[in-house]
N, C-alpha and C. Protein backbone atom coordinates (compact mmCIF):
# COMPACT_ATOMS: atom_id res chain seq x y z
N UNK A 1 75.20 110.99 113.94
CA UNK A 1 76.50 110.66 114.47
C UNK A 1 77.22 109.64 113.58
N UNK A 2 76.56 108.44 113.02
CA UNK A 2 76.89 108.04 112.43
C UNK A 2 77.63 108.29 110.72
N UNK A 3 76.90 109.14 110.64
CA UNK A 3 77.53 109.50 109.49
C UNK A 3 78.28 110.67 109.50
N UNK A 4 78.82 111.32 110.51
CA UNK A 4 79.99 111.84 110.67
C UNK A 4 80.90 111.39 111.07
N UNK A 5 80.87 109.95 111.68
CA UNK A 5 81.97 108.91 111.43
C UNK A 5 82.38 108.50 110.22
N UNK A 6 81.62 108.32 109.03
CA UNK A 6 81.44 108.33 108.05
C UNK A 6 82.09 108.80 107.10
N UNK A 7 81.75 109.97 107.88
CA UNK A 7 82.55 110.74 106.44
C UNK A 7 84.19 111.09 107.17
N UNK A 8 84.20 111.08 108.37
CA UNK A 8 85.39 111.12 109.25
C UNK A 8 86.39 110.00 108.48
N UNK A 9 86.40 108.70 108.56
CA UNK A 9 85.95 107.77 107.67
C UNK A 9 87.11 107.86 106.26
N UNK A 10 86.13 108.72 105.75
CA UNK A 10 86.27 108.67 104.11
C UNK A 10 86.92 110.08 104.32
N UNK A 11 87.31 110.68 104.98
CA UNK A 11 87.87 112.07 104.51
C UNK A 11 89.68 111.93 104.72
N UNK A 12 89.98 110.79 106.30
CA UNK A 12 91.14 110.08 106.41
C UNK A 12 91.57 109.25 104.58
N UNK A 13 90.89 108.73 104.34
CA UNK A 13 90.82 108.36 103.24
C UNK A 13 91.36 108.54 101.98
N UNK A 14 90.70 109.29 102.07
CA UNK A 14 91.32 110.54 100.86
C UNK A 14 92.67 111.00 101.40
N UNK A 15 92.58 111.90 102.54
CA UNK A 15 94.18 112.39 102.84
C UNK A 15 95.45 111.11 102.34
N UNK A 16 94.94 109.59 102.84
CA UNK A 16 95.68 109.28 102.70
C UNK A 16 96.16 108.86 101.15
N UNK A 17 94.96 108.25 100.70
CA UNK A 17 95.03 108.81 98.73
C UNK A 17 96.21 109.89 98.50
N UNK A 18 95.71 110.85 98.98
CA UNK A 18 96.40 112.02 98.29
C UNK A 18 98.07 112.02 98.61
N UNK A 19 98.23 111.81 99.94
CA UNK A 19 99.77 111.90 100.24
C UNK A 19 100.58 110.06 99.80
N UNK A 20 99.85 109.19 99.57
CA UNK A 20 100.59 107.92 98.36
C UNK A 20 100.65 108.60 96.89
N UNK A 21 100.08 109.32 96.23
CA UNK A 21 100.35 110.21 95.35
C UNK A 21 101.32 110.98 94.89
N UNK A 22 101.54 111.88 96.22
CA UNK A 22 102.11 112.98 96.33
C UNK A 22 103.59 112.05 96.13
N UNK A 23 103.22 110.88 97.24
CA UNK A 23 104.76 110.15 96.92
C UNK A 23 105.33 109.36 95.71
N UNK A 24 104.12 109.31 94.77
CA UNK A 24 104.09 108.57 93.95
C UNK A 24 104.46 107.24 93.79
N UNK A 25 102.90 106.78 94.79
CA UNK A 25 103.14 105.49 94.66
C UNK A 25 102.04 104.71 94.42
N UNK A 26 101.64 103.50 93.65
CA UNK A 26 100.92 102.92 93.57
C UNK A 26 100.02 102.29 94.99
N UNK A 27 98.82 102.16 94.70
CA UNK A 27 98.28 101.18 95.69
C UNK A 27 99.30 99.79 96.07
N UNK A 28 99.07 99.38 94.99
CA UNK A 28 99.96 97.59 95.11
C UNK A 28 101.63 98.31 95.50
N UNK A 29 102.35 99.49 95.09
CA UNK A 29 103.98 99.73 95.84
C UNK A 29 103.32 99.90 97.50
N UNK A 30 102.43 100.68 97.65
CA UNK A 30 102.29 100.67 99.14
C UNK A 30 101.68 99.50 100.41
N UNK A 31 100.96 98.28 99.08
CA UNK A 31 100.49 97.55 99.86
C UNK A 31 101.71 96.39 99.95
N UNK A 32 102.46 96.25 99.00
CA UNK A 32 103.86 95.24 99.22
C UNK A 32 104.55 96.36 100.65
N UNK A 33 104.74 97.45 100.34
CA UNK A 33 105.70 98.01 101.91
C UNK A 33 105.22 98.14 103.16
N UNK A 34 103.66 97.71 103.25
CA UNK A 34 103.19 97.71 104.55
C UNK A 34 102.49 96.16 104.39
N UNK A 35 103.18 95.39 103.51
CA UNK A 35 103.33 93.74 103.88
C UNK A 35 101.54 93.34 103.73
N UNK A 36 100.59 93.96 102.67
CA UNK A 36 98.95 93.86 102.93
C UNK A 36 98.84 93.42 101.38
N UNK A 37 97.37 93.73 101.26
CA UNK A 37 96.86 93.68 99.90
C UNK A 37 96.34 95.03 99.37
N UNK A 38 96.54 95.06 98.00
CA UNK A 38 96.22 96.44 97.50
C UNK A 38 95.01 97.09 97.83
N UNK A 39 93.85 95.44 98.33
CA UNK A 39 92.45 95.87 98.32
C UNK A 39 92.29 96.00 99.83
N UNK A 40 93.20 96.13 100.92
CA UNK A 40 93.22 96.56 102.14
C UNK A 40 93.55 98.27 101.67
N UNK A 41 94.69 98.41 101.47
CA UNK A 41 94.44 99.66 101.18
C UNK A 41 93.35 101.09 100.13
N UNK A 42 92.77 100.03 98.94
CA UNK A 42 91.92 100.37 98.14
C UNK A 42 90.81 100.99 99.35
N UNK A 43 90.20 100.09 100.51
CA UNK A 43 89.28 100.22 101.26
C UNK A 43 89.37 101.39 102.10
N UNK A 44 90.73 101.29 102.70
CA UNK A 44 91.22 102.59 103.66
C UNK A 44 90.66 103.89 102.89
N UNK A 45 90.91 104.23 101.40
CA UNK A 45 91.22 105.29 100.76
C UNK A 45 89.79 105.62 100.22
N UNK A 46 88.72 104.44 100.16
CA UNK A 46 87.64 104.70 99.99
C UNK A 46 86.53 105.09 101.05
N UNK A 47 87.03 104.87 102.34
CA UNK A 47 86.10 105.14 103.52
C UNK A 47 85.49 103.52 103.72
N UNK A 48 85.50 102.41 103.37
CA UNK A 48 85.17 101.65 103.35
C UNK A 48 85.26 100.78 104.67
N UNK A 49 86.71 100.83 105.58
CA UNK A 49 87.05 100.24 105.94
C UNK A 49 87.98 101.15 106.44
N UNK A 50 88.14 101.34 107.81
CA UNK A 50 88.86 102.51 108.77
C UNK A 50 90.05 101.51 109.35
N UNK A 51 90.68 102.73 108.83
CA UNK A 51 92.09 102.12 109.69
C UNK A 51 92.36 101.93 111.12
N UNK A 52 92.98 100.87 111.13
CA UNK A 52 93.19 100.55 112.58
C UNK A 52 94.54 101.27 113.08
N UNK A 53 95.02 101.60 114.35
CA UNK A 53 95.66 102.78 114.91
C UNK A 53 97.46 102.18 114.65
N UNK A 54 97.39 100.97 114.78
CA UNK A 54 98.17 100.57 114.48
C UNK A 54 99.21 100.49 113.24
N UNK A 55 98.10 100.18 112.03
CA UNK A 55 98.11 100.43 110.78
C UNK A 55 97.91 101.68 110.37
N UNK A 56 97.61 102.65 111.20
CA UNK A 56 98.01 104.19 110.35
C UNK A 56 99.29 104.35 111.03
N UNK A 57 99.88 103.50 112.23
CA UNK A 57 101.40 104.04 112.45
C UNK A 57 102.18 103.99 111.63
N UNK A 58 102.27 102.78 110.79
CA UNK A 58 103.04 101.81 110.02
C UNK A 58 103.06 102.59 109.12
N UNK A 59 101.98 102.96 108.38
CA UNK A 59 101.34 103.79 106.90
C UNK A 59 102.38 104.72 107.37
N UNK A 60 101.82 105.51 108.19
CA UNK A 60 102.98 107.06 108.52
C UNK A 60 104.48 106.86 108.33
N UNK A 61 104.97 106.08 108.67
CA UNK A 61 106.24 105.64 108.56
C UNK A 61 106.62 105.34 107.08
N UNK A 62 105.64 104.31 106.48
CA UNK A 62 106.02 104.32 104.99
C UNK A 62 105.70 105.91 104.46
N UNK A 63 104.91 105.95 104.69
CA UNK A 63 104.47 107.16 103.45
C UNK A 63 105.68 108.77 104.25
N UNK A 64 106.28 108.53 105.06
CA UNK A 64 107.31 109.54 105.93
C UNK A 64 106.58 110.97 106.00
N UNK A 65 105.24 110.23 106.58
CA UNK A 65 104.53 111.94 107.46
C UNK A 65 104.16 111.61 108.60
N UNK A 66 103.89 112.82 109.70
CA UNK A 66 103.30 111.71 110.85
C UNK A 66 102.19 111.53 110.36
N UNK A 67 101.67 110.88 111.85
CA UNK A 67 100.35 110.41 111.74
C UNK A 67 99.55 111.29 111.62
N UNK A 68 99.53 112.34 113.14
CA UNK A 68 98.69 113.69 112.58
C UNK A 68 97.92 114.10 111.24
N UNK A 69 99.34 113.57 110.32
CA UNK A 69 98.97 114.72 109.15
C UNK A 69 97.75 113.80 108.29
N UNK A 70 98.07 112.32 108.34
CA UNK A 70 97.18 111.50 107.54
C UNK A 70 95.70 111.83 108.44
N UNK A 71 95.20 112.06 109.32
CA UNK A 71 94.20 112.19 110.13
C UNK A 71 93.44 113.49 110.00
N UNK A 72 94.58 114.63 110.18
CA UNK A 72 93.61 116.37 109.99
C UNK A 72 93.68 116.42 108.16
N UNK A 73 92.53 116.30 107.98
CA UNK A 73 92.23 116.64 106.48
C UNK A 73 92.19 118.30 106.71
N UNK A 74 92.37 119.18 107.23
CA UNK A 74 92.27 120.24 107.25
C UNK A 74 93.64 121.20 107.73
N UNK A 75 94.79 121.65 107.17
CA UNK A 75 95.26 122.22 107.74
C UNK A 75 94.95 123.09 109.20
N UNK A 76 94.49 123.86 108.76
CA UNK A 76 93.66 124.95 109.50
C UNK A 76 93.27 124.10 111.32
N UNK A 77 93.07 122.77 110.92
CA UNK A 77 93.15 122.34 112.46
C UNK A 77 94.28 121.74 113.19
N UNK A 78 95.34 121.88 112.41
CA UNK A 78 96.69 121.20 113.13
C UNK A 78 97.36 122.63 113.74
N UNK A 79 97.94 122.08 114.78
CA UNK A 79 98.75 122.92 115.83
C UNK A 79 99.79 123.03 115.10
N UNK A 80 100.29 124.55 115.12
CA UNK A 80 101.90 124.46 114.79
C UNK A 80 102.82 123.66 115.18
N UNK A 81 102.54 123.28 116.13
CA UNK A 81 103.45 122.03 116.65
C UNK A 81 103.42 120.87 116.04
N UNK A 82 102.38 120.47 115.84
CA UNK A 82 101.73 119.34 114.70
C UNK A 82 102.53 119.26 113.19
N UNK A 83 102.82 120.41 113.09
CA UNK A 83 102.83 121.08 111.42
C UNK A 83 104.27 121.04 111.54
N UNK A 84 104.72 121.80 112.14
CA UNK A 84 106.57 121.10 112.47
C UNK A 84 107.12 119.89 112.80
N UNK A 85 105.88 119.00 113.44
CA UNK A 85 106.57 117.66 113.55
C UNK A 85 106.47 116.93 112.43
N UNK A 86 105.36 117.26 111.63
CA UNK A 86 104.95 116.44 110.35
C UNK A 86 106.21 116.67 109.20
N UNK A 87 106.40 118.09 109.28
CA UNK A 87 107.72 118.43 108.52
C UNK A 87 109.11 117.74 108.87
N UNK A 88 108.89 117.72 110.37
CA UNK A 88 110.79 116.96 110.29
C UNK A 88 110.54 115.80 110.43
N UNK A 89 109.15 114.92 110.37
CA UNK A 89 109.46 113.16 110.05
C UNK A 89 109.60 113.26 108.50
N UNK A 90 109.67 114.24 107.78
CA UNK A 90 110.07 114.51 106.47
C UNK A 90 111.18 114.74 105.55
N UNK A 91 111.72 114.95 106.56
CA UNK A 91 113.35 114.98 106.27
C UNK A 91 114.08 113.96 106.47
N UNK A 92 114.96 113.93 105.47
CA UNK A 92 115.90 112.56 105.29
C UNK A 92 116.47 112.43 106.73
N UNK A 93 116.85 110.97 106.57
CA UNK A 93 117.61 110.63 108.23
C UNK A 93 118.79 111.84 109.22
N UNK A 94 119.54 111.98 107.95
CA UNK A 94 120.44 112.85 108.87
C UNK A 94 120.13 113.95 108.99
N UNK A 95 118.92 114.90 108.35
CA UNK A 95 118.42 115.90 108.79
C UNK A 95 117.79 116.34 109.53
N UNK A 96 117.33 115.09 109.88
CA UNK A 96 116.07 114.89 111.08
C UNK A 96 117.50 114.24 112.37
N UNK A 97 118.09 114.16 112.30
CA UNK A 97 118.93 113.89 113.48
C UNK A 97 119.71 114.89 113.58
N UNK A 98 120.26 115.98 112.73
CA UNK A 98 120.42 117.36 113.09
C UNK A 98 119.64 118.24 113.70
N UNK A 99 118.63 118.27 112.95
CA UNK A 99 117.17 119.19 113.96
C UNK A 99 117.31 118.58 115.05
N UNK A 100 116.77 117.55 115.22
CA UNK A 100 116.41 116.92 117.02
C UNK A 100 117.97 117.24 117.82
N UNK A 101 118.99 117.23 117.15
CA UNK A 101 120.17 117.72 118.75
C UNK A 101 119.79 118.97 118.21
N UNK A 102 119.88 120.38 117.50
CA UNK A 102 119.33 121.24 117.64
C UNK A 102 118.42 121.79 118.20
N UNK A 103 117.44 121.02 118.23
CA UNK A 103 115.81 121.26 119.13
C UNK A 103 116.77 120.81 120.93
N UNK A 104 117.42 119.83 120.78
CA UNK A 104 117.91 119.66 122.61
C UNK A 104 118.62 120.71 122.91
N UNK A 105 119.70 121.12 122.13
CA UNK A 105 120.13 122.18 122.53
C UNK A 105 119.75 123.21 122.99
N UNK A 106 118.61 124.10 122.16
CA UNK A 106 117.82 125.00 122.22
C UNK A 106 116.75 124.91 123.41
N UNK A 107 116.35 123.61 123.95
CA UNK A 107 115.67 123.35 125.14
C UNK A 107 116.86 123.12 126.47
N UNK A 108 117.86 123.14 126.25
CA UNK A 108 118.74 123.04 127.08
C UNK A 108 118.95 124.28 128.17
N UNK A 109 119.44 124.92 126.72
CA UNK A 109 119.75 126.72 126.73
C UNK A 109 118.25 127.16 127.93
N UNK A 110 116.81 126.56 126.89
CA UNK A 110 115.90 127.21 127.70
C UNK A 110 116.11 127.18 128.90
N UNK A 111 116.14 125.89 129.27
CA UNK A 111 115.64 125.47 130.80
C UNK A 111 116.91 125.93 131.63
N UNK A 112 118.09 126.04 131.59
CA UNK A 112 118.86 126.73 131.93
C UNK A 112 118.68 128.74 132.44
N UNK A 113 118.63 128.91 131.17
CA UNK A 113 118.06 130.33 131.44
C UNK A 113 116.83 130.59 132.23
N UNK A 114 115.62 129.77 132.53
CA UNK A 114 114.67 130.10 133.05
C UNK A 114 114.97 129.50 134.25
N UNK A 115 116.04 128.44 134.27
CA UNK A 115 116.57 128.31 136.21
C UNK A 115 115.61 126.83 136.20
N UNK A 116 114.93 125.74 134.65
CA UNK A 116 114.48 124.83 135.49
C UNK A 116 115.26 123.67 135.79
């Protein structure tokens, strides 16, 4: 058990490695924007030292994915729902405030038509 925490651990880790990358950003650019030290985050990315729930909110927000996505190292286990929300905390501000009255609308329409 323990060491499937472990590697649970170190596999968050990596995801999150990979998507500061993807954004291209240094350890030390991401540890000045979430206000830490480079070697707080060095630890996260090594399995060393598990993030606290709090501090993967923050991370998500800098790095602009949800949280979800830093957590399922595996596509294959995120819900489509998951996978669309991760996409529109991805979109610039005003695109993501177009979708969401779009998404109300479209739930509007629903609940209307189905009489709730």
């Amino acid at each position: 058990m323990a060491r499937e925490f472990s590697k649970t651990i170190y596999d968050i880790g990596q995801r999150i490695r990979q998507v500061r990358l993807e954004k291209n950003m240094s350890q030390t650019d991401l540890a000045l924007a979430m206000d830490t030290s480079r070697n707080v985050i060095s630890r996260w990315e090594t399995g060393e030292n598990a993030i606290r729930l709090d501090s993967l909110l923050r991370l998500s927000e800098e790095l602009q994915v949800s949280p979800v996505s830093l957590i399922r190292t595996n596509v294959d286990d995120a819900s489509e729902e998951e996978l669309l929300f991760g996409q529109i905390q991805e979109l610039e501000p005003a695109q993501k405030a177009f979708m969401l009255q779009a998404m109300r609308t479209m739930i509007r329409g629903l609940q209307k038509e189905c009489g709730a």
